[in-house]
N, C-alpha and C. Protein backbone atom coordinates (compact mmCIF):
# COMPACT_ATOMS: atom_id res chain seq x y z
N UNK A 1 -10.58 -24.60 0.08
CA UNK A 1 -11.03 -24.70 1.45
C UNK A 1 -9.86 -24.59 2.42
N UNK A 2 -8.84 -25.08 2.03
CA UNK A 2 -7.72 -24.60 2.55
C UNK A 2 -7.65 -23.46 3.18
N UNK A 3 -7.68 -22.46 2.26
CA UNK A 3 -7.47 -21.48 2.65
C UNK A 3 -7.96 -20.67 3.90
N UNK A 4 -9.19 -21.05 3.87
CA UNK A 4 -10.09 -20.69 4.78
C UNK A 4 -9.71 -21.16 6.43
N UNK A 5 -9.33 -22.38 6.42
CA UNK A 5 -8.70 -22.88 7.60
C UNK A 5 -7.64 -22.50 7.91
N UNK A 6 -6.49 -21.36 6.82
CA UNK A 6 -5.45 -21.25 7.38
C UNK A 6 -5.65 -19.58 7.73
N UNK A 7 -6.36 -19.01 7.12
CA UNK A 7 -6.69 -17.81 7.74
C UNK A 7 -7.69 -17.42 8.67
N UNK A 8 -8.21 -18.62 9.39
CA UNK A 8 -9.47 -18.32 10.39
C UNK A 8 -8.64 -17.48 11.57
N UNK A 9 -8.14 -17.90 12.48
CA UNK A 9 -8.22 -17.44 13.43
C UNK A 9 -6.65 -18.43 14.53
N UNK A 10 -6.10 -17.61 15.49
CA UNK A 10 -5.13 -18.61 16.22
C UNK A 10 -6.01 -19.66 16.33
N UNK A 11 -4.83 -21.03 17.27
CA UNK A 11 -6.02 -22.07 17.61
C UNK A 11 -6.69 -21.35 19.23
N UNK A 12 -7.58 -22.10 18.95
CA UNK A 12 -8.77 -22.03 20.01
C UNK A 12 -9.42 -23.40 20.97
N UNK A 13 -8.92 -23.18 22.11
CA UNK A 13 -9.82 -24.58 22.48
C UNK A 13 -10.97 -24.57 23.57
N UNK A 14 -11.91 -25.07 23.42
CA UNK A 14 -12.86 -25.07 24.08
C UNK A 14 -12.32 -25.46 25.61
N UNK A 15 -13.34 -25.49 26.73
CA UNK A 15 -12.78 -26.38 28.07
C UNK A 15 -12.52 -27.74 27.92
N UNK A 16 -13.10 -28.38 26.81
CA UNK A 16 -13.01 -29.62 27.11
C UNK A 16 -11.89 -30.41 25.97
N UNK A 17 -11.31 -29.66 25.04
CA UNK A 17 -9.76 -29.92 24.47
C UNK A 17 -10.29 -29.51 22.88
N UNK A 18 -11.54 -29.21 22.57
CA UNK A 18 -12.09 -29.36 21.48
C UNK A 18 -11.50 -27.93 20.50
N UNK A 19 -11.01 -28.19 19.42
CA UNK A 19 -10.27 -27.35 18.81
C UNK A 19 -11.10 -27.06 17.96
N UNK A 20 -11.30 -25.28 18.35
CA UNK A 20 -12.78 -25.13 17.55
C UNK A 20 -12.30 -24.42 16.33
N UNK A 21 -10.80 -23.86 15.80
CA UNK A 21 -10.45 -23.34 15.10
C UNK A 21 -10.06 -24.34 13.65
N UNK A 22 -10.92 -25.45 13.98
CA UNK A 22 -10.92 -26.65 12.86
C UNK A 22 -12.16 -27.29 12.92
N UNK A 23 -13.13 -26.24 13.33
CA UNK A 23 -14.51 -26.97 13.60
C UNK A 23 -15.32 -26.21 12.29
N UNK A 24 -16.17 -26.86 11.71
CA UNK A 24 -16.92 -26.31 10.49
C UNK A 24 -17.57 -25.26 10.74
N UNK A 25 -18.31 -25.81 11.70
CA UNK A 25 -19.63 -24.29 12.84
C UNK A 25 -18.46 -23.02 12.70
N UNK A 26 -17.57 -23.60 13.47
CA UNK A 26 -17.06 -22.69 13.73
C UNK A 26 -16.09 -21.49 12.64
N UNK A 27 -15.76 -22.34 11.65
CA UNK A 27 -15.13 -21.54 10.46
C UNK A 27 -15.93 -21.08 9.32
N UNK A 28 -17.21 -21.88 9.12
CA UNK A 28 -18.41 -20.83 8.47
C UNK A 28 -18.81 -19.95 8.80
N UNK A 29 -18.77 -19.74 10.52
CA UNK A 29 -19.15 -18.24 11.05
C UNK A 29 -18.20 -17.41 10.52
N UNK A 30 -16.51 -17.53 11.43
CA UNK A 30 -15.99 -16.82 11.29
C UNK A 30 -15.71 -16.32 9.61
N UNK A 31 -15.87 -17.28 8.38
CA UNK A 31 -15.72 -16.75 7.00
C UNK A 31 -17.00 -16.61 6.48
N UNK A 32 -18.15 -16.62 7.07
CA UNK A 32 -19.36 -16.36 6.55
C UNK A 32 -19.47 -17.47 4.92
N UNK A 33 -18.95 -18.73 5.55
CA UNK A 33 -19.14 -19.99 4.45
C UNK A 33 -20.49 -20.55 4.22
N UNK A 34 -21.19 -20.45 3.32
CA UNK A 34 -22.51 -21.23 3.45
C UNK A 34 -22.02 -22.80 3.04
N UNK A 35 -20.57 -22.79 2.01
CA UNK A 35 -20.02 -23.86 1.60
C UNK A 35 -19.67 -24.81 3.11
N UNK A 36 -19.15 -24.23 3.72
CA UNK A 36 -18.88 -24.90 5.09
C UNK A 36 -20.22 -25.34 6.18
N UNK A 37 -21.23 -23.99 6.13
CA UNK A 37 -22.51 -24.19 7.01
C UNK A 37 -23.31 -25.76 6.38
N UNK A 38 -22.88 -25.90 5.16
CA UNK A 38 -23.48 -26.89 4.28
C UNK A 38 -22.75 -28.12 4.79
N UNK A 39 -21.67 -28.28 4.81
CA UNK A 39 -20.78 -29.25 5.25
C UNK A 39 -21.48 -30.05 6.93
N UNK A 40 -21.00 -28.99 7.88
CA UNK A 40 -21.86 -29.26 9.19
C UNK A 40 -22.88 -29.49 9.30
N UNK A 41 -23.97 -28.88 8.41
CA UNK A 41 -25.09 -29.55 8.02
C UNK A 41 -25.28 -30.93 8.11
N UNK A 42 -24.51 -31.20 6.97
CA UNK A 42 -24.45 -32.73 6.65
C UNK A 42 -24.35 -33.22 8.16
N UNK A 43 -23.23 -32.94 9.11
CA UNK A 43 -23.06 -33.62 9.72
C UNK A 43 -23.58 -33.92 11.08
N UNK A 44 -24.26 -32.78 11.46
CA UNK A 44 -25.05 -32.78 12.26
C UNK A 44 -26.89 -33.83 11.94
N UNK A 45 -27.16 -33.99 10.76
CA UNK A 45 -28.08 -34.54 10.09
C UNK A 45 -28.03 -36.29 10.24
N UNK A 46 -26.19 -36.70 9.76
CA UNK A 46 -25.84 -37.57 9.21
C UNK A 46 -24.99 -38.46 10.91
N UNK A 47 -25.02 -37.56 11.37
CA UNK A 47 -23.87 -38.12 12.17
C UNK A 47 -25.09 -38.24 13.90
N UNK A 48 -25.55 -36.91 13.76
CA UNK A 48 -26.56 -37.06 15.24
C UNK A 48 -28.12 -36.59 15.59
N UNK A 49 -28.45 -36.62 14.24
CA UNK A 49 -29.84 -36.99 13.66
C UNK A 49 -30.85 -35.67 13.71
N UNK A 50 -29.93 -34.61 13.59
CA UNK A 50 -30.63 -32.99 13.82
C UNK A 50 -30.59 -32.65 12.12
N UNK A 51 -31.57 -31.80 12.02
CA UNK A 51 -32.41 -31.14 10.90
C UNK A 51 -31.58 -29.46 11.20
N UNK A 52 -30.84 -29.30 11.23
CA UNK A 52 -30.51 -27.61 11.28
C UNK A 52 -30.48 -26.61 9.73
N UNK A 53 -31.69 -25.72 10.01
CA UNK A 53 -31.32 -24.54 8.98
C UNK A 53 -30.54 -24.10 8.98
N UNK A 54 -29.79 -23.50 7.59
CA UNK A 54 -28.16 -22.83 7.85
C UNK A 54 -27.65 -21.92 8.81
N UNK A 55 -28.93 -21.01 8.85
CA UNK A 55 -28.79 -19.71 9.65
C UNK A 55 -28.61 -19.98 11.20
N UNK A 56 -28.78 -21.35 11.90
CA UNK A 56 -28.31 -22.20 13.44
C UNK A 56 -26.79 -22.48 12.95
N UNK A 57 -26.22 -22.88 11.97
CA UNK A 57 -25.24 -22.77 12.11
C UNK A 57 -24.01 -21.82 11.56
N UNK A 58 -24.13 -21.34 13.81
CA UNK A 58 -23.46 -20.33 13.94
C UNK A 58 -22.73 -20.22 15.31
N UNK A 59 -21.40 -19.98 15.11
CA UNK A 59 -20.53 -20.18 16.05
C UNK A 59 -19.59 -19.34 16.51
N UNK A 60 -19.06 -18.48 17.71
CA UNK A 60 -18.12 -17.56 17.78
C UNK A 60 -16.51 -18.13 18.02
N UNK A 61 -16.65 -19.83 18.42
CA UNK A 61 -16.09 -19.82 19.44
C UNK A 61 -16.58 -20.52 21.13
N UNK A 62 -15.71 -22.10 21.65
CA UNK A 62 -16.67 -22.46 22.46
C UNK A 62 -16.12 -21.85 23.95
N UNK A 63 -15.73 -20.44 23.90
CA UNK A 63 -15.36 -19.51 24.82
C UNK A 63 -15.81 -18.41 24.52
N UNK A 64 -16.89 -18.19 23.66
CA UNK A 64 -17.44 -17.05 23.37
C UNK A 64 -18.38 -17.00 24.05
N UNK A 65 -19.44 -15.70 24.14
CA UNK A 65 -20.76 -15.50 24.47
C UNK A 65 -21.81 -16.27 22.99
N UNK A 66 -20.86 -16.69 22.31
CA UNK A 66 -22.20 -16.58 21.03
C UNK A 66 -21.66 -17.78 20.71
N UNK A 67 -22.09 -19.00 21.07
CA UNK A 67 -21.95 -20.25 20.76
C UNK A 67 -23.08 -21.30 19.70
N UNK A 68 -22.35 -22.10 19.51
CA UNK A 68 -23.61 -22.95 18.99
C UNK A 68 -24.56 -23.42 19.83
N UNK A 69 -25.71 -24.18 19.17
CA UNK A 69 -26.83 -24.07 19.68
C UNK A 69 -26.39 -25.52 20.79
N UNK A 70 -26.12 -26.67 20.06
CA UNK A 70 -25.61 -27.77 20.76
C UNK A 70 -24.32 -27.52 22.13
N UNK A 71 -23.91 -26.52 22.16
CA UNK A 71 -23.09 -26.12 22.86
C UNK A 71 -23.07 -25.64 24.29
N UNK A 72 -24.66 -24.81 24.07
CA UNK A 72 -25.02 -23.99 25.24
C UNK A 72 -25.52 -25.11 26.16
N UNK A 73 -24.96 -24.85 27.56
CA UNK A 73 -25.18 -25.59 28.75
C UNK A 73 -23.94 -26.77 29.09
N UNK A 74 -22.70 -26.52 27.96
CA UNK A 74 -21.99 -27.54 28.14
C UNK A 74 -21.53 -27.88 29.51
N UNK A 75 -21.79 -28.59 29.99
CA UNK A 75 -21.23 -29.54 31.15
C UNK A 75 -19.50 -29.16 31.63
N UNK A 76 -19.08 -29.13 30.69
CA UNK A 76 -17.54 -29.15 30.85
C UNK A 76 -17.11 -27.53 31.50
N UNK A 77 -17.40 -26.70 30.43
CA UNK A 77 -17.27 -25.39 30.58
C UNK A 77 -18.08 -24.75 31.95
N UNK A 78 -19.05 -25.48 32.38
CA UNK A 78 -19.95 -25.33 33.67
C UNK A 78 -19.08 -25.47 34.57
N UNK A 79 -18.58 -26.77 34.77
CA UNK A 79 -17.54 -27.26 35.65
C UNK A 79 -16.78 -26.67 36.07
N UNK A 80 -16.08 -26.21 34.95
CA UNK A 80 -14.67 -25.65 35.26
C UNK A 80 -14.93 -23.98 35.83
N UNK A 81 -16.17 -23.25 35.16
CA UNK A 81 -16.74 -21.84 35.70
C UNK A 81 -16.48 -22.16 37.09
N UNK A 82 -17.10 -23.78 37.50
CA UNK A 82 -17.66 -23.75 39.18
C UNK A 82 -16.65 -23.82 40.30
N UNK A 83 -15.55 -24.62 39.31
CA UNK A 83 -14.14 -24.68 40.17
C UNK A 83 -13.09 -23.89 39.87
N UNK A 84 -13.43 -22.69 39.06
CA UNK A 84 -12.70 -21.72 38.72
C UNK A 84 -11.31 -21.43 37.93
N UNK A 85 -11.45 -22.77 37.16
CA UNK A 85 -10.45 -23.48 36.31
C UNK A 85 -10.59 -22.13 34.76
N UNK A 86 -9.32 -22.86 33.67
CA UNK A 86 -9.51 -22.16 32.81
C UNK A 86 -9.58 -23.52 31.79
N UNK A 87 -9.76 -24.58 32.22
CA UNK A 87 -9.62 -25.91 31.12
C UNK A 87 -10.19 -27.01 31.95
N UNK A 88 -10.52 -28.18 31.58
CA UNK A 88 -10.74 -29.11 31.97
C UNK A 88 -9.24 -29.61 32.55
N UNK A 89 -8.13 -29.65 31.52
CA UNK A 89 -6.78 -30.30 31.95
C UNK A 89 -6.06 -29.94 33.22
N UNK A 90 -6.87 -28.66 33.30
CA UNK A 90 -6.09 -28.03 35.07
C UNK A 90 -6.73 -28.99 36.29
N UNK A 91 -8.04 -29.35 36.02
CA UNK A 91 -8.48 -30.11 37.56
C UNK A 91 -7.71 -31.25 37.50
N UNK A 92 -7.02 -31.51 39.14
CA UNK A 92 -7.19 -32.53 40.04
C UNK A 92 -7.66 -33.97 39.17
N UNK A 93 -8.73 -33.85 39.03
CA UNK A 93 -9.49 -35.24 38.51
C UNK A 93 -9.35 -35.34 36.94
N UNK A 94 -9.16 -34.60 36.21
CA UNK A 94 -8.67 -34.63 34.90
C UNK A 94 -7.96 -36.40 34.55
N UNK A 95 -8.25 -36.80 33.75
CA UNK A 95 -9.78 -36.66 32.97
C UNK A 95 -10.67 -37.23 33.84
N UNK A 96 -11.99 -36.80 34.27
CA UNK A 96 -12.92 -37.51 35.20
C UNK A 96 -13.71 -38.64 33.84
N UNK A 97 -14.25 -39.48 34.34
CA UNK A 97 -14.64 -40.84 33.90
C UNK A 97 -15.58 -40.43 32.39
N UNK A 98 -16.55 -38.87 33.16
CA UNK A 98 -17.52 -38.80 31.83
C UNK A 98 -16.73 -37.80 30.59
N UNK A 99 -15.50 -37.33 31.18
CA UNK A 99 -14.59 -36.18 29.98
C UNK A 99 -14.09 -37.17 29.44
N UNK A 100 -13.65 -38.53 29.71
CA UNK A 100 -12.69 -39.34 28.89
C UNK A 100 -13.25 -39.93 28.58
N UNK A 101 -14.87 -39.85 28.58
CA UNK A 101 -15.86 -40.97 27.49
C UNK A 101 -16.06 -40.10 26.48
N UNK A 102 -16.37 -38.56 26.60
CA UNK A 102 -16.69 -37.76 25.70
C UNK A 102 -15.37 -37.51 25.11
N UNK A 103 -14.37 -37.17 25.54
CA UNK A 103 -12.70 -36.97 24.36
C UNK A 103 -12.62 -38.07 23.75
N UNK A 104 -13.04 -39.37 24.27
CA UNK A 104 -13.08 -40.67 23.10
C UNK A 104 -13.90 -40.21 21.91
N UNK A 105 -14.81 -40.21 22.21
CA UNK A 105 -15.71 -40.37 21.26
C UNK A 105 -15.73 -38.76 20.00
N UNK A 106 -15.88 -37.85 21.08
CA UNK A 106 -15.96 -36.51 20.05
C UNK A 106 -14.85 -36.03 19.46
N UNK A 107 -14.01 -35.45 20.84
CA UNK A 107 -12.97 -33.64 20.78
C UNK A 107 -12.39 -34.49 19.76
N UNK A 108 -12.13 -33.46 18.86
CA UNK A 108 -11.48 -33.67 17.60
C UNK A 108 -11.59 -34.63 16.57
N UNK A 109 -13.39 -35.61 17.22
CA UNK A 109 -13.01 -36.15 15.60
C UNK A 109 -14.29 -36.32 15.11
N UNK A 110 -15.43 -35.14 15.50
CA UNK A 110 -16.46 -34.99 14.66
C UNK A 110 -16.64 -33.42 14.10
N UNK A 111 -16.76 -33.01 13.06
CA UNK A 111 -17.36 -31.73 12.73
C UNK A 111 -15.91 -30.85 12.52
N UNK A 112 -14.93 -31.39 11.95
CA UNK A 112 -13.43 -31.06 12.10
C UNK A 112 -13.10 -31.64 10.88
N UNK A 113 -12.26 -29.90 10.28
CA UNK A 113 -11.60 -29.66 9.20
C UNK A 113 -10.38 -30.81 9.16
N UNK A 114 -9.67 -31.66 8.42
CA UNK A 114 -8.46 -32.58 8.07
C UNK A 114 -7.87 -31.52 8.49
């Protein structure tokens, strides 16, 4: 499995710090892993109570046009479209109250390769 994480892709980060080039979604797409789609599975099941068929998990990238399904409408990436940012870390208000409840809790430590 290694391997797979070291040949995906540069790193990648979403707007909101989330390093998707160590995200399962995201490295079963890019290696066409069902071993990995299986993994996220789990964790989407186990961790935030969704039922996903393999074939939903599918990911380009959370700067792509072709995102995951949980992904689309993200808040963060909205934001920053609206203030014409290229990250959350560029605004002014960085971290605002609800990005530093969500970087607690998620960016980088759910659905992410060791």
């Amino acid at each position: 499995m290694i391997g797979l994480y070291e040949g995906a892709i540069k790193r990648e980060l979403c707007f909101c710090g989330h390093d998707c080039s160590r995200c399962f979604t995201y490295l079963a797409t890019v290696n066409n892993s069902d071993e990995l789609r299986l993994k996220a599975q789990k964790f989407y099941h186990d961790e935030l109570g969704y039922d996903l068929p393999l074939k939903e998990i599918h990911c380009q990238g959370g700067r792509s046009s072709d995102l995951f399904k949980l992904c689309r409408g993200c808040p963060w990436m909205i934001c920053c479209e609206e203030r014409g940012l290229n990250a959350c870390s560029e605004c002014v208000e960085y971290p605002c109250r609800p990005l530093a409840d969500y970087i607690n809790k998620y960016v980088d430590k759910c659905n992410q390769m060791e």
